[in-house]
C-alpha atoms as a PDB file:
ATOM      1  CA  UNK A   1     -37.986  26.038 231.834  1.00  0.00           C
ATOM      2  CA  UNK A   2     -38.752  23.925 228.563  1.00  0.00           C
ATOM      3  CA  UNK A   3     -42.027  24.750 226.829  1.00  0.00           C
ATOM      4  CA  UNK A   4     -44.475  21.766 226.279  1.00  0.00           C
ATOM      5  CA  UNK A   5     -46.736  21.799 223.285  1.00  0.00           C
ATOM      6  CA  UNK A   6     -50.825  22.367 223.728  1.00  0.00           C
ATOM      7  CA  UNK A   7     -52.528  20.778 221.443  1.00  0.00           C
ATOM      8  CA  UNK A   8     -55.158  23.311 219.724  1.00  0.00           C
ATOM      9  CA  UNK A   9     -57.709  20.180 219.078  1.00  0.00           C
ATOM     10  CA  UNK A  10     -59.076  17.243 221.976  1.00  0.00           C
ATOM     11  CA  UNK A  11     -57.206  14.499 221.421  1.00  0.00           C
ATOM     12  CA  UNK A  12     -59.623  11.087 222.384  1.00  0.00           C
ATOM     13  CA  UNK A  13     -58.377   7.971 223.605  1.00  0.00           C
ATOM     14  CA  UNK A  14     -55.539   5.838 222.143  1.00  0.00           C
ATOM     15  CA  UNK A  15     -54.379   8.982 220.373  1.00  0.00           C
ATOM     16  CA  UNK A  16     -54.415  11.118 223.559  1.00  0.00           C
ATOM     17  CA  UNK A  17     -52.595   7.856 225.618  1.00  0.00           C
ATOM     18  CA  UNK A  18     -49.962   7.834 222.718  1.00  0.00           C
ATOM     19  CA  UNK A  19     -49.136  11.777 222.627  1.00  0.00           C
ATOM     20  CA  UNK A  20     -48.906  11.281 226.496  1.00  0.00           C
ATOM     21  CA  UNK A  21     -46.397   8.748 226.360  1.00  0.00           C
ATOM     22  CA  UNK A  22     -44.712  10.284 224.167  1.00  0.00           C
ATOM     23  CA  UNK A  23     -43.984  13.994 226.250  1.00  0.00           C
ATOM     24  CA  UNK A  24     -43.277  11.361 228.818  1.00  0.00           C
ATOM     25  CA  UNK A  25     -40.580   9.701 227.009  1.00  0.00           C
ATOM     26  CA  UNK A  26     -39.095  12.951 226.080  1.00  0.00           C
ATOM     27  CA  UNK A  27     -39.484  14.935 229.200  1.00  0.00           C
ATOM     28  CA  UNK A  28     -36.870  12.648 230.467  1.00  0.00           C
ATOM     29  CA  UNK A  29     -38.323  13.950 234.322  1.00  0.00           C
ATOM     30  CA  UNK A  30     -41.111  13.405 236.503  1.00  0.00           C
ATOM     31  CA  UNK A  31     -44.464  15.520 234.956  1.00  0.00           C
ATOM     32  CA  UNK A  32     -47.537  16.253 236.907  1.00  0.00           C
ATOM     33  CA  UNK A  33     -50.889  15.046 236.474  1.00  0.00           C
ATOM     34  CA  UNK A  34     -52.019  18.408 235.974  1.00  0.00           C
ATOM     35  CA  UNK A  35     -49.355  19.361 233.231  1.00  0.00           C
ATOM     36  CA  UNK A  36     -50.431  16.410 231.275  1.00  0.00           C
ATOM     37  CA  UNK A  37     -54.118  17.531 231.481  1.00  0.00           C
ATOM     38  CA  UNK A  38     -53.030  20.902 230.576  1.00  0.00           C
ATOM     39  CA  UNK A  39     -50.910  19.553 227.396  1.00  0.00           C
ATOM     40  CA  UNK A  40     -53.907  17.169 226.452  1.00  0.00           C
ATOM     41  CA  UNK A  41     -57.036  19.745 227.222  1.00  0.00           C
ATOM     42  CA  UNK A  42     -58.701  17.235 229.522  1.00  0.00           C
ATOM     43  CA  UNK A  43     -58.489  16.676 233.404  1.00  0.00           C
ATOM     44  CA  UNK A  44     -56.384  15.639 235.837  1.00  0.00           C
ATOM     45  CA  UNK A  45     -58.712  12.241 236.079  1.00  0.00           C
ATOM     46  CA  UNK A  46     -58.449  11.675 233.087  1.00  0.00           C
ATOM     47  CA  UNK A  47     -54.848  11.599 232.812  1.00  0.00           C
ATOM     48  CA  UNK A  48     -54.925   9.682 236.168  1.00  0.00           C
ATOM     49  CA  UNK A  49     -56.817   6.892 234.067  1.00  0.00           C
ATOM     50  CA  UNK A  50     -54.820   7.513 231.019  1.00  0.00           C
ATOM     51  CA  UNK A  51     -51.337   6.116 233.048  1.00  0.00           C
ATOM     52  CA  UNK A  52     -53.571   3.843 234.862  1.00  0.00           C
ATOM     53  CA  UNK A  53     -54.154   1.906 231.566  1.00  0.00           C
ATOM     54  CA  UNK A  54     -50.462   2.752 230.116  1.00  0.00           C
ATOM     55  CA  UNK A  55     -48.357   0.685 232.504  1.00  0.00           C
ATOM     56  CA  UNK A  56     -51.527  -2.245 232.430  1.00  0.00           C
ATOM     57  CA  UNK A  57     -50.144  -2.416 228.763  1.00  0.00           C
ATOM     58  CA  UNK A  58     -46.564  -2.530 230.452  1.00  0.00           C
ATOM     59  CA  UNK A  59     -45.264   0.548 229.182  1.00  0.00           C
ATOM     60  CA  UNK A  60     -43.277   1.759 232.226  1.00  0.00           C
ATOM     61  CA  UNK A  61     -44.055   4.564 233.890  1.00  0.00           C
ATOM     62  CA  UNK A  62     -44.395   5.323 237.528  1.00  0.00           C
ATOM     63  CA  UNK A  63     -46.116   8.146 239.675  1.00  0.00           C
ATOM     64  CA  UNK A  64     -43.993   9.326 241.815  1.00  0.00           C
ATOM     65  CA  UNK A  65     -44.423  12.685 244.311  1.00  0.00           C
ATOM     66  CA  UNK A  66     -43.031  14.599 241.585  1.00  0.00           C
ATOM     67  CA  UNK A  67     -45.188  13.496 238.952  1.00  0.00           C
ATOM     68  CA  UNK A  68     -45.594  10.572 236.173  1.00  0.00           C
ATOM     69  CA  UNK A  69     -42.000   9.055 235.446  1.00  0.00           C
ATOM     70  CA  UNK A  70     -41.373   7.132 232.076  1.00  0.00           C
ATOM     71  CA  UNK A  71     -38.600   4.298 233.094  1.00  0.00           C
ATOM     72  CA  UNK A  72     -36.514   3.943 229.830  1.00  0.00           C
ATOM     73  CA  UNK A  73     -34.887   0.867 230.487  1.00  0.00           C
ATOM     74  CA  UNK A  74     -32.915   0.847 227.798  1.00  0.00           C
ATOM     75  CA  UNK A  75     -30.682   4.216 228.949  1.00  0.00           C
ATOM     76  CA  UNK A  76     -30.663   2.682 232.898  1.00  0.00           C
ATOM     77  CA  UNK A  77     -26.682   1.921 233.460  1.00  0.00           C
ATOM     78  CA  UNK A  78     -27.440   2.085 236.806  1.00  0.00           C
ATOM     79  CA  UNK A  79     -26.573  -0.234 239.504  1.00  0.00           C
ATOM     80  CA  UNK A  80     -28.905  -0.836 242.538  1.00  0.00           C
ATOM     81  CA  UNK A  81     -29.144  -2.082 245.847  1.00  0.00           C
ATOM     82  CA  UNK A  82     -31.494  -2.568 248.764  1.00  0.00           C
ATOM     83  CA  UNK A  83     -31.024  -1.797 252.222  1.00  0.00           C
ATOM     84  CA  UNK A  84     -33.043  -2.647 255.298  1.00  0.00           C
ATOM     85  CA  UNK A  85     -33.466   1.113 257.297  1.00  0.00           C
ATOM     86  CA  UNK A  86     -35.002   1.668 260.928  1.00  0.00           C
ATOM     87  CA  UNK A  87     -35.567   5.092 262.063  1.00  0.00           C
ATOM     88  CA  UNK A  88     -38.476   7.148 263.886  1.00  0.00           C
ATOM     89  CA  UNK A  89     -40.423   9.385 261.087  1.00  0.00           C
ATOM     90  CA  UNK A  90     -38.755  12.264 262.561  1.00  0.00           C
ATOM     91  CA  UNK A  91     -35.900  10.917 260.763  1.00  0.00           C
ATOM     92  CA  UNK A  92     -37.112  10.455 257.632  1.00  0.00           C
ATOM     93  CA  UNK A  93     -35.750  13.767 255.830  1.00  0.00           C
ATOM     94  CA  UNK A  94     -32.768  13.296 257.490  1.00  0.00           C
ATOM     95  CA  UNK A  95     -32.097   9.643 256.173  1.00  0.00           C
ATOM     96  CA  UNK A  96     -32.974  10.785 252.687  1.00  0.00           C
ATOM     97  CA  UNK A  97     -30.872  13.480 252.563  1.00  0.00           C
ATOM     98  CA  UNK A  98     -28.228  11.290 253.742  1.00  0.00           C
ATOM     99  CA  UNK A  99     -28.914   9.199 251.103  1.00  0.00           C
ATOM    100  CA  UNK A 100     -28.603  12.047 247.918  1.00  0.00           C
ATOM    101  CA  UNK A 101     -25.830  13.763 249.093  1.00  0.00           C
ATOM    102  CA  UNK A 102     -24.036  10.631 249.153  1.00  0.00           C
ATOM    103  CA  UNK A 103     -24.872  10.796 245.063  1.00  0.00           C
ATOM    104  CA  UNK A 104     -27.446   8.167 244.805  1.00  0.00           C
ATOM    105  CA  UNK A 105     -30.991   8.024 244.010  1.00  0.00           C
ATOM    106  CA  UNK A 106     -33.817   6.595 246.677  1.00  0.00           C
ATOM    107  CA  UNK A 107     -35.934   4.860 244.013  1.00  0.00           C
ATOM    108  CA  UNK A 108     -38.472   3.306 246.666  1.00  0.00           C
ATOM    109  CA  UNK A 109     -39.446   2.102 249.814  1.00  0.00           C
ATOM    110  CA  UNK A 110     -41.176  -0.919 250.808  1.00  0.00           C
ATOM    111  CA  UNK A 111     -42.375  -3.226 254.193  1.00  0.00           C
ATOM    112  CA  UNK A 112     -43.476  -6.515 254.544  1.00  0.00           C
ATOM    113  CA  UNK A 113     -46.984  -5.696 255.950  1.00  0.00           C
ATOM    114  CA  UNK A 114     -48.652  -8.947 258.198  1.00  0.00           C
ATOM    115  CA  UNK A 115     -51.532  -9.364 255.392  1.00  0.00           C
ATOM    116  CA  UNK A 116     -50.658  -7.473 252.241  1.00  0.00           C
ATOM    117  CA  UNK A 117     -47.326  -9.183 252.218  1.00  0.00           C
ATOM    118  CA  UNK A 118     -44.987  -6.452 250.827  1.00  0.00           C
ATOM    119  CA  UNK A 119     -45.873  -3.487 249.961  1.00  0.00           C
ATOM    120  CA  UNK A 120     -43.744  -0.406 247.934  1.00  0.00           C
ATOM    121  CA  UNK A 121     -44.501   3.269 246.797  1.00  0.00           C
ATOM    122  CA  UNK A 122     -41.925   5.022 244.633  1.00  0.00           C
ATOM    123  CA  UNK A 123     -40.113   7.899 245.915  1.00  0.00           C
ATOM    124  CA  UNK A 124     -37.881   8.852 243.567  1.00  0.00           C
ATOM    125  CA  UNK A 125     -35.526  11.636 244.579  1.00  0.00           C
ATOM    126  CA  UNK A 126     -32.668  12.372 243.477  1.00  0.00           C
ATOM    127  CA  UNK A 127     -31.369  15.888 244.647  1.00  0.00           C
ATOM    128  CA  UNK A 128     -31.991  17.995 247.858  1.00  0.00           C
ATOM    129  CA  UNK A 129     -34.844  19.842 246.193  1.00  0.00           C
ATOM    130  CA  UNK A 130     -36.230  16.656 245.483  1.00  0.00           C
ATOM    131  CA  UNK A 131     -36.160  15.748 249.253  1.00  0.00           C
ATOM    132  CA  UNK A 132     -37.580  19.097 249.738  1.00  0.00           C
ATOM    133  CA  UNK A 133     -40.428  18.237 247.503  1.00  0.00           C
ATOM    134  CA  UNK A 134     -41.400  14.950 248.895  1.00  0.00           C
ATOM    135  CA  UNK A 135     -41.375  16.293 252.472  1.00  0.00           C
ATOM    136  CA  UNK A 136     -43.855  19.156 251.512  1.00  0.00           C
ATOM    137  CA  UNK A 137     -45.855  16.585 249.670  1.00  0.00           C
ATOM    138  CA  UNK A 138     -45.913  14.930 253.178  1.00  0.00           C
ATOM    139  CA  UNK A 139     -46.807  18.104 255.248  1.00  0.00           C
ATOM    140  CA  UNK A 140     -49.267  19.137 252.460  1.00  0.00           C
ATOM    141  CA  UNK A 141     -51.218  15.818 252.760  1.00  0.00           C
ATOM    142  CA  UNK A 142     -50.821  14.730 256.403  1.00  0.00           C
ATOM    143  CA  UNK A 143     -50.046  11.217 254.654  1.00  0.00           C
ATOM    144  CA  UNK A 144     -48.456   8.790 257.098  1.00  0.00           C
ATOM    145  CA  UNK A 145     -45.343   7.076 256.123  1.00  0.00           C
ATOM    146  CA  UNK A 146     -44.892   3.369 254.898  1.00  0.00           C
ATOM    147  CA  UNK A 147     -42.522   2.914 258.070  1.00  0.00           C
ATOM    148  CA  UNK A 148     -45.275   3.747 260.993  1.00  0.00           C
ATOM    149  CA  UNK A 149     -47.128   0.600 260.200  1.00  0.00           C
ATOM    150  CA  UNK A 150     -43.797  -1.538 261.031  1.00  0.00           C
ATOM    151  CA  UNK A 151     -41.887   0.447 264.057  1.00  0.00           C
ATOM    152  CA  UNK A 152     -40.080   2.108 261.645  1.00  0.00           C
ATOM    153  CA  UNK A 153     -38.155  -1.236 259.694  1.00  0.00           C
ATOM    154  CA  UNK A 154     -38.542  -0.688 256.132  1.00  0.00           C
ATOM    155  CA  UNK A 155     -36.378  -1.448 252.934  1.00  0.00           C
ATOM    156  CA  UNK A 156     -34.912   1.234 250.465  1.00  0.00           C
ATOM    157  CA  UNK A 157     -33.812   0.313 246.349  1.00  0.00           C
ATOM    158  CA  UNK A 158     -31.296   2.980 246.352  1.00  0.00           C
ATOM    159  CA  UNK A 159     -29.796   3.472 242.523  1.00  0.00           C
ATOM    160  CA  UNK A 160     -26.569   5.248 241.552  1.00  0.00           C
ATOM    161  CA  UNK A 161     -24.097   5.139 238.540  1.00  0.00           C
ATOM    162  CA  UNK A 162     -20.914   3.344 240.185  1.00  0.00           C
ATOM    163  CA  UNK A 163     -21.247   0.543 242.990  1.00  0.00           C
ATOM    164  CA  UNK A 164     -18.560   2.653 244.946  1.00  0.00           C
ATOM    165  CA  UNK A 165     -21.529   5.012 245.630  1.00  0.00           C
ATOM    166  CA  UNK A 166     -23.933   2.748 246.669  1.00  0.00           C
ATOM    167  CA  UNK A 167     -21.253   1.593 249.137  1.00  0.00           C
ATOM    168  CA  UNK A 168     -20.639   5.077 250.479  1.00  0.00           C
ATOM    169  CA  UNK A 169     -24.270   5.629 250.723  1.00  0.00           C
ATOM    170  CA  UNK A 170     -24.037   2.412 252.866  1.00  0.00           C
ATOM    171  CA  UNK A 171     -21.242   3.735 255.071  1.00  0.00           C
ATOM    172  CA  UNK A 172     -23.391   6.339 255.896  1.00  0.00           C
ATOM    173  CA  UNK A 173     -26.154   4.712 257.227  1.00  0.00           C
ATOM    174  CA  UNK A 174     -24.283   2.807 259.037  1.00  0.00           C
ATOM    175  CA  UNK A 175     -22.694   5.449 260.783  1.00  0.00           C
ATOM    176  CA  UNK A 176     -25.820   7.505 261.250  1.00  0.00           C
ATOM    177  CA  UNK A 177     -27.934   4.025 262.967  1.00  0.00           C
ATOM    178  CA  UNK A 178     -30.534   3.627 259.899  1.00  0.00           C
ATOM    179  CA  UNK A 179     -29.114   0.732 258.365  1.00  0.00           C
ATOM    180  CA  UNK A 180     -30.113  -2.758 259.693  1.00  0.00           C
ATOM    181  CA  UNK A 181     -27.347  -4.857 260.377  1.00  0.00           C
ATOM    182  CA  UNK A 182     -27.706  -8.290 258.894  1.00  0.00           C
ATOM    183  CA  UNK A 183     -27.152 -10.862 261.138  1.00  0.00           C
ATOM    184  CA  UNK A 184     -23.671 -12.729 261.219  1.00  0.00           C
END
């Protein structure tokens, strides 16, 4: 495990946002709230606030259940796609790990809610033990999934580093009834 650098004096404001950004940038993986606040000597709250104001001024970074994510978008090679899903809850870890062990990454998941329009939280994972992670994050909270407030029909950005992946990743759901099948 990499060591992070504590700073031996508070660091206020601007400075404290820019050191911040910074470990994110070079972390190069999702880091917690609380290993921020650690690396910065303030709280959790205040880090909360800190990101809260970084992406206002664009910079991009998104929480996901793993922690804050910078989003170099310079280094992203990646090709996406979205895909319209319909499962039961139940199904939820299995559709994900469906997903990574096909190779790509779930970046989100969204629904068209009747008043908010649409709505998307980042998921992020990558790997099994990412899965893993999200679905104790799950248990841990009690939260409800995006997918109960819509029977289930939701839509997935999946990401991966060659189209022929995505397209596997595809296959699969096809095969395993969570993709939607678009209309002919």
């Amino acid at each position: 495990m990499e060591q992070r650098r504590v700073f031996m004096k508070k660091l206020y404001g601007e400075e404290r946002r820019n050191v911040l950004l910074d470990e994110l940038k070079q972390a190069g993986r999702p880091m917690t709230g609380s290993e921020l606040a650690k690396l910065a000597q303030v709280s959790r709250q205040v880090v909360v606030g800190d990101m809260t104001l970084l992406k206002a001024k664009g910079e991009p970074i998104i929480a996901t259940s793993q922690g804050y994510l910078y989003l170099d978008p310079s280094g992203n090679k990646q090709v996406s796609r979205r895909i319209a899903c319909n499962h039961k809850p139940e199904d939820t870890e299995a559709e994900l790990r469906l997903l990574v062990d096909c190779g790509v990454t779930v970046k989100d998941v969204s629904i068209e809610h009747p008043v908010y329009g649409e709505l998307t939280a980042g998921i992020h994972v990558s790997t099994p033990l990412d899965v893993d992670l999200f679905m104790q994050r799950i248990r841990d909270t009690g939260a409800s999934y995006l997918l109960e407030l819509t029977e289930g029909t939701h839509i997935h950005t999946i990401t991966a580093d060659l189209p022929e992946t995505l397209a596997k990743a595809v296959d699969a759901m096809k095969q395993h009834g969570y993709l939607l099948e678009e209309a002919e």
